[in-house]
N, C-alpha and C. Protein backbone atom coordinates (compact mmCIF):
# COMPACT_ATOMS: atom_id res chain seq x y z
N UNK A 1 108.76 119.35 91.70
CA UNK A 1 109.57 119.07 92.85
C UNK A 1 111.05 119.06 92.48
N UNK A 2 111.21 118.70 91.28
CA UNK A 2 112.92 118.70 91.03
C UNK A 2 112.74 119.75 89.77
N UNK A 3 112.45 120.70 89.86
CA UNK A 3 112.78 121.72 88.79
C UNK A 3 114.00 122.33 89.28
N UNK A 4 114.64 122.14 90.37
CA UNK A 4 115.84 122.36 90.37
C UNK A 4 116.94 122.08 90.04
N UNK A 5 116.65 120.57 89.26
CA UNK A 5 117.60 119.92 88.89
C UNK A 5 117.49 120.05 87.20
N UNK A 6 116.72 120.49 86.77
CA UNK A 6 116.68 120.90 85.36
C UNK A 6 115.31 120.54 84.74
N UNK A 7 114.53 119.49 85.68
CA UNK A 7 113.69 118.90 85.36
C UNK A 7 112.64 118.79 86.18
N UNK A 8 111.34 117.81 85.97
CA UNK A 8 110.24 117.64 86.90
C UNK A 8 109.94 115.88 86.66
N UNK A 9 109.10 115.13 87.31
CA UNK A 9 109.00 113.95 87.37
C UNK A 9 107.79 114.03 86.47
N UNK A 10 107.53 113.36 85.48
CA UNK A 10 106.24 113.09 84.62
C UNK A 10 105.50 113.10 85.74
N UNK A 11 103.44 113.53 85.25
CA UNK A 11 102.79 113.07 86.17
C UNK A 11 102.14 112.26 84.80
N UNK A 12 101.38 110.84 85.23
CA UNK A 12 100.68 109.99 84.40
C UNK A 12 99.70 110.65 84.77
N UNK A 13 98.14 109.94 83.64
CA UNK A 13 97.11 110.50 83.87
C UNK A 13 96.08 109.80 84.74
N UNK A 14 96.46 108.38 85.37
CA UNK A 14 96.04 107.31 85.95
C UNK A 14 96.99 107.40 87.75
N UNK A 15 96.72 106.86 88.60
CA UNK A 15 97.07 106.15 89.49
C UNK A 15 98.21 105.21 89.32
N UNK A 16 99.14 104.93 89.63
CA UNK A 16 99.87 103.35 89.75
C UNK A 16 99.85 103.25 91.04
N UNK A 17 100.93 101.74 91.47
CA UNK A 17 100.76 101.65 92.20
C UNK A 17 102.32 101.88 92.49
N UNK A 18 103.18 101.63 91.36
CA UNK A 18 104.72 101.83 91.13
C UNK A 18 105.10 103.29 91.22
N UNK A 19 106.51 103.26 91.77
CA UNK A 19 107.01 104.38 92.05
C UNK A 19 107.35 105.27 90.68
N UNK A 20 107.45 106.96 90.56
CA UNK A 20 107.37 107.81 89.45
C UNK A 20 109.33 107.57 89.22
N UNK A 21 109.54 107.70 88.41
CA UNK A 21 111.39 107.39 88.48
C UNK A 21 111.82 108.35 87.03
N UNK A 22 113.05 108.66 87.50
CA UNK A 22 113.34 109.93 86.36
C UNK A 22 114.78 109.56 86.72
N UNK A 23 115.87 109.65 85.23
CA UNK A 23 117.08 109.65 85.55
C UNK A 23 117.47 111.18 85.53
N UNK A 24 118.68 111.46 86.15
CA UNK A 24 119.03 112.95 86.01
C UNK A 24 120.72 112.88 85.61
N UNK A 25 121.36 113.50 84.76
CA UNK A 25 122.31 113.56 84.48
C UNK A 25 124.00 114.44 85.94
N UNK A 26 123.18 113.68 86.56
CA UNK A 26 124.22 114.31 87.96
C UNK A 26 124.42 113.19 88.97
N UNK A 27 125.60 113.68 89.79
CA UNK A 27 125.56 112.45 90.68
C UNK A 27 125.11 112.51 91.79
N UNK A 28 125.39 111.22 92.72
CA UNK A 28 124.22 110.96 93.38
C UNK A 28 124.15 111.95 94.25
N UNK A 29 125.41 112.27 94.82
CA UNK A 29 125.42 113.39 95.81
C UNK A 29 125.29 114.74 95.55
N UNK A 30 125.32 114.87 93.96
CA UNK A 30 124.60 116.40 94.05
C UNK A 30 122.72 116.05 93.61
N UNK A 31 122.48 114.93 93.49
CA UNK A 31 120.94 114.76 93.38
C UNK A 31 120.29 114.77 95.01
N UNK A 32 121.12 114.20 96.08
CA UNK A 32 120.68 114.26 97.13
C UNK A 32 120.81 115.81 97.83
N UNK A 33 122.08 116.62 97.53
CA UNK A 33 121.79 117.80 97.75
C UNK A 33 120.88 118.44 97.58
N UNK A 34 120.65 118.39 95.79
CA UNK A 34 119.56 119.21 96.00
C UNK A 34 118.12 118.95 96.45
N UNK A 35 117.62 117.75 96.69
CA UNK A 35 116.40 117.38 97.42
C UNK A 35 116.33 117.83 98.93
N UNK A 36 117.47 117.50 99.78
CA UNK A 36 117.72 118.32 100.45
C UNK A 36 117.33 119.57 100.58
N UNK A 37 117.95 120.53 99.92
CA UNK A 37 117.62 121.89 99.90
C UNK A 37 116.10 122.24 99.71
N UNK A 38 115.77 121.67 98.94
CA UNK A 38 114.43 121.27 98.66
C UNK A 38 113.50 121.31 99.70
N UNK A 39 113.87 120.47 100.63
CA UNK A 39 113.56 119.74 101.72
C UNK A 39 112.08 118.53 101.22
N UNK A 40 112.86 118.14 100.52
CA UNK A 40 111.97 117.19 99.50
C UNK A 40 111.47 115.82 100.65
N UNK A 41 112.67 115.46 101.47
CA UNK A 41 112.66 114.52 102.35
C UNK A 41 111.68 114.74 103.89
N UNK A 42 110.64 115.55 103.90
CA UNK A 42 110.08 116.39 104.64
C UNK A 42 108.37 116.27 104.26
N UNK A 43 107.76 115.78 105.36
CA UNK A 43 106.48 115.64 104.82
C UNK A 43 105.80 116.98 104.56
N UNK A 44 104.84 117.11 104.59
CA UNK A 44 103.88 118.31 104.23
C UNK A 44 102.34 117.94 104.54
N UNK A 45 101.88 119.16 104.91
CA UNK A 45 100.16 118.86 105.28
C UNK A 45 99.66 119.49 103.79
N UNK A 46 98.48 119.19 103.45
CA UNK A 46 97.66 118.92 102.08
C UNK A 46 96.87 119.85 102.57
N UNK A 47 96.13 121.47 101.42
CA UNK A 47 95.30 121.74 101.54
C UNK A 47 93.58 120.61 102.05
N UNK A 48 93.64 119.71 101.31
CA UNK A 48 92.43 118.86 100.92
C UNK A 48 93.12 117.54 100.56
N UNK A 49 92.19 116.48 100.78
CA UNK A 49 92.60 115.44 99.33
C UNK A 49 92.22 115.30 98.29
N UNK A 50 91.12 116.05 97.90
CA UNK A 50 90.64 116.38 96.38
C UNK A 50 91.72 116.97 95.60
N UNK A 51 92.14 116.61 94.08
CA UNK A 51 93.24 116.83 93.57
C UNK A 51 94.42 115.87 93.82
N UNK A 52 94.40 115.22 94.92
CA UNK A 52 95.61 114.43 95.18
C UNK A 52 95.51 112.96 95.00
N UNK A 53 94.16 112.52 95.61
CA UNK A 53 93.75 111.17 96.09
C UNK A 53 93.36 110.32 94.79
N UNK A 54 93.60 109.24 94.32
CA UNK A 54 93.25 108.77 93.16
C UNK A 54 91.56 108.05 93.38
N UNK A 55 91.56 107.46 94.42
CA UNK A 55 90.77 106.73 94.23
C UNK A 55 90.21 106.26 96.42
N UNK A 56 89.19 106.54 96.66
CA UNK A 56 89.27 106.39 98.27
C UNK A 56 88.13 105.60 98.58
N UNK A 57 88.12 104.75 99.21
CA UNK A 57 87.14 103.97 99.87
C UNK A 57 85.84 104.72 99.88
N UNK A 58 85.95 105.99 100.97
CA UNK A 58 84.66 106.94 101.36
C UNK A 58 84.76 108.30 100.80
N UNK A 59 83.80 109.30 101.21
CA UNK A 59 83.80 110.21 100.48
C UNK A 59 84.63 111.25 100.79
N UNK A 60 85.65 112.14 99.90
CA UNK A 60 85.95 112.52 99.95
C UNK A 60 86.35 113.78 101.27
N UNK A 61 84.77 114.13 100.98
CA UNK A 61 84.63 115.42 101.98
C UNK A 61 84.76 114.84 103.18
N UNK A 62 84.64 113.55 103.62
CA UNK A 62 84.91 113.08 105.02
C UNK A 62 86.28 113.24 105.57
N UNK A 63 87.29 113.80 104.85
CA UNK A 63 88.86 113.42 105.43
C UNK A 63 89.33 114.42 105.44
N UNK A 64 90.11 114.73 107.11
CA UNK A 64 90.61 115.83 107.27
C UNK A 64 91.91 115.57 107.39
N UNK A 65 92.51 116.61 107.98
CA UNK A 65 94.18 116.75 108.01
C UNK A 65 95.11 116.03 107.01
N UNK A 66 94.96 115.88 105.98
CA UNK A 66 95.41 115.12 105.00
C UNK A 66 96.90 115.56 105.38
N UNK A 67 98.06 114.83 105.06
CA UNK A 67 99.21 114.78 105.01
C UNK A 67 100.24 113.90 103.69
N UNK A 68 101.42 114.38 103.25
CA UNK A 68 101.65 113.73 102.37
C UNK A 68 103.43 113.53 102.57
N UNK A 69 103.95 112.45 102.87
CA UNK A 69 105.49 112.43 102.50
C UNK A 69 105.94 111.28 101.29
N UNK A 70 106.99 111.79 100.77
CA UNK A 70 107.95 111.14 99.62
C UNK A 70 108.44 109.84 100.09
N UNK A 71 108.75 108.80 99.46
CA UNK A 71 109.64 108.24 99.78
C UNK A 71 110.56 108.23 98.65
N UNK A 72 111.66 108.64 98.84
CA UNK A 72 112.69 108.74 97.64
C UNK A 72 113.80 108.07 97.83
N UNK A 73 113.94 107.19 96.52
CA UNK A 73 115.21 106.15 96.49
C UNK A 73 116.68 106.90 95.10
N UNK A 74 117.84 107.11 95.87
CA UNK A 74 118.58 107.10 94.80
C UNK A 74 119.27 106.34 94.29
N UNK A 75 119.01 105.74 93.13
CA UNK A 75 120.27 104.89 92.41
C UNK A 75 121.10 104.98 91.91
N UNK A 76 122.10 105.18 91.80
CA UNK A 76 123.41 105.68 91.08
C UNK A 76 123.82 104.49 90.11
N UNK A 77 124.24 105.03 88.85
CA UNK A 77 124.33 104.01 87.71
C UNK A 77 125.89 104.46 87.08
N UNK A 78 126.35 103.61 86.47
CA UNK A 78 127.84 103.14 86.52
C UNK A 78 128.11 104.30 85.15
N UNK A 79 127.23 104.69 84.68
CA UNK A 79 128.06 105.95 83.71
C UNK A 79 127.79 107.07 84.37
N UNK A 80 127.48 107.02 85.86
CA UNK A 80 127.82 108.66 86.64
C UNK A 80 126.31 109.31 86.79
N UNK A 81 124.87 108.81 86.15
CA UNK A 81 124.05 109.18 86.24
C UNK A 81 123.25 108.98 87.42
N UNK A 82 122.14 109.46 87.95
CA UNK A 82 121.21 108.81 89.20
C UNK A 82 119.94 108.61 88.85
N UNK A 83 119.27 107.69 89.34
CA UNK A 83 118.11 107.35 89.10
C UNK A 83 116.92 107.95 90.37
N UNK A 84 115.98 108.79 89.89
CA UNK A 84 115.66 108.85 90.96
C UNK A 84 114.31 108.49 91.09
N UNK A 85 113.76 107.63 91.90
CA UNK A 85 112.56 106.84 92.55
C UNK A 85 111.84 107.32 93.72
N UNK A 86 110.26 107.97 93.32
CA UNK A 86 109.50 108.71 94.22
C UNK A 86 108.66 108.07 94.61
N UNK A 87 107.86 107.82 95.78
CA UNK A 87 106.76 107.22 95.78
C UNK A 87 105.86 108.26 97.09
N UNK A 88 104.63 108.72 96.53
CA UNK A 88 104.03 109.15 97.57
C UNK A 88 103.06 108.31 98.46
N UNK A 89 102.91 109.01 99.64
CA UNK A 89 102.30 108.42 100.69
C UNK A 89 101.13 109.27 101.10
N UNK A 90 100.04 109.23 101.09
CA UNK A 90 98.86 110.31 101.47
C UNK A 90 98.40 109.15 102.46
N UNK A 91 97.78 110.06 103.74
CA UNK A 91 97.06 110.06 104.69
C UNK A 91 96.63 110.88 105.04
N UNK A 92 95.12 110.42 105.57
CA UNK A 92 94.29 111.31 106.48
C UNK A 92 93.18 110.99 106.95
N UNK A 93 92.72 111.52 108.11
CA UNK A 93 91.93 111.34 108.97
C UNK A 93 90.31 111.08 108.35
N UNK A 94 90.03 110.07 108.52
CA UNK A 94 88.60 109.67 107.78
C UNK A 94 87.54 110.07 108.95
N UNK A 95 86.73 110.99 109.00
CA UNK A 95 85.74 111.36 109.88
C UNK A 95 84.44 110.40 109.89
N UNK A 96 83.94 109.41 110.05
CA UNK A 96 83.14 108.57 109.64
C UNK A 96 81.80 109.40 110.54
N UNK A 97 80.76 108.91 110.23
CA UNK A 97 79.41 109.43 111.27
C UNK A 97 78.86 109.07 112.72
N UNK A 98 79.64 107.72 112.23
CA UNK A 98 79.79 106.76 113.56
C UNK A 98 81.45 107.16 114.28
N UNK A 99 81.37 107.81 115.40
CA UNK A 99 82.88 108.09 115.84
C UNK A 99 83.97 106.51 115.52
N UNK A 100 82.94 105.43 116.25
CA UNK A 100 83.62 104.77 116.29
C UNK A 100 84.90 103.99 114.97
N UNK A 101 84.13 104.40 114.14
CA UNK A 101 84.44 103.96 112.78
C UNK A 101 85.66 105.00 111.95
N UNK A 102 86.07 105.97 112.77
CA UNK A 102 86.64 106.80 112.07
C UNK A 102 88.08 106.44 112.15
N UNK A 103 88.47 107.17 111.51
CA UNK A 103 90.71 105.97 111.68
C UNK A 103 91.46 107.08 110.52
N UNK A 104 92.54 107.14 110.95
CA UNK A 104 93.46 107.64 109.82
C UNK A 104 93.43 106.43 109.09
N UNK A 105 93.72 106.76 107.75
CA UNK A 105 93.48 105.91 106.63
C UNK A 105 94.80 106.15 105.51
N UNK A 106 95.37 105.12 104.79
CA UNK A 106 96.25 105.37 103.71
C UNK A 106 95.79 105.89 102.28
N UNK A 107 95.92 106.51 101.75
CA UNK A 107 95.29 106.90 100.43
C UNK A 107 96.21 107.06 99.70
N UNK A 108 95.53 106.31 98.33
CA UNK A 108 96.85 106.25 96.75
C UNK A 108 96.32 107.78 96.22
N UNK A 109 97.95 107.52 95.66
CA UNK A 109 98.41 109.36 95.01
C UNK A 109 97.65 109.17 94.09
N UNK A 110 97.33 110.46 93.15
CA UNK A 110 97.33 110.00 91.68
C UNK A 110 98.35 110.68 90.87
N UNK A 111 99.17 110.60 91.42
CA UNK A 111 100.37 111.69 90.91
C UNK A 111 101.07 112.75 90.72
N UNK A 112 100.10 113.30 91.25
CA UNK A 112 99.85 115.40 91.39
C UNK A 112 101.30 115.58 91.66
């Protein structure tokens, strides 16, 4: 997502529950540009949630329209650098067998 900026955000090999954070040697306003351009600030619909979802209540194959947006924080730090703080958000539609039971649902990243 930020290979535009020279770099990419580690992915861990686990779930957290804490946001992914990377400093970048630029300031804040050319870090927000380029996310921008990016259109980093912009949700997106998910092939699937397989690959994405760390860990889900029900089964997988039950959830459709998956969707995913960023929440991104910039911090700007006093020698000119920015900090930048990602946190994803997955949702999607849990199809249960019982209509009644079915609900969009929140689902943890696993970092993808």
């Amino acid at each position: 997502m930020l290979s535009a900026l020279g770099t990419s955000i580690p992915r861990p090999a686990t779930a957290q529950a804490v946001p992914y954070a990377r400093t970048y040697a630029k300031s804040n306003e050319e870090v927000d540009k380029a996310l921008k351009k990016m259109q980093a600030y912009a949700g997106q619909k998910l092939p699937t949630v397989e690959g994405f979802v760390a860990n889900a209540e029900h089964p997988l194959d039950r959830y459709e329209r998956p969707f995913y947006q960023f929440s991104i924080d910039l911090l700007p730090t006093a020698s000119g650098t920015t900090v930048v703080r990602v946190t994803a958000k997955i949702t999607a539609w849990y199809a249960d067998r019982d209509p009644s039971k079915s609900a969009y649902e929140a689902l943890p990243s696993n970092g993808r």
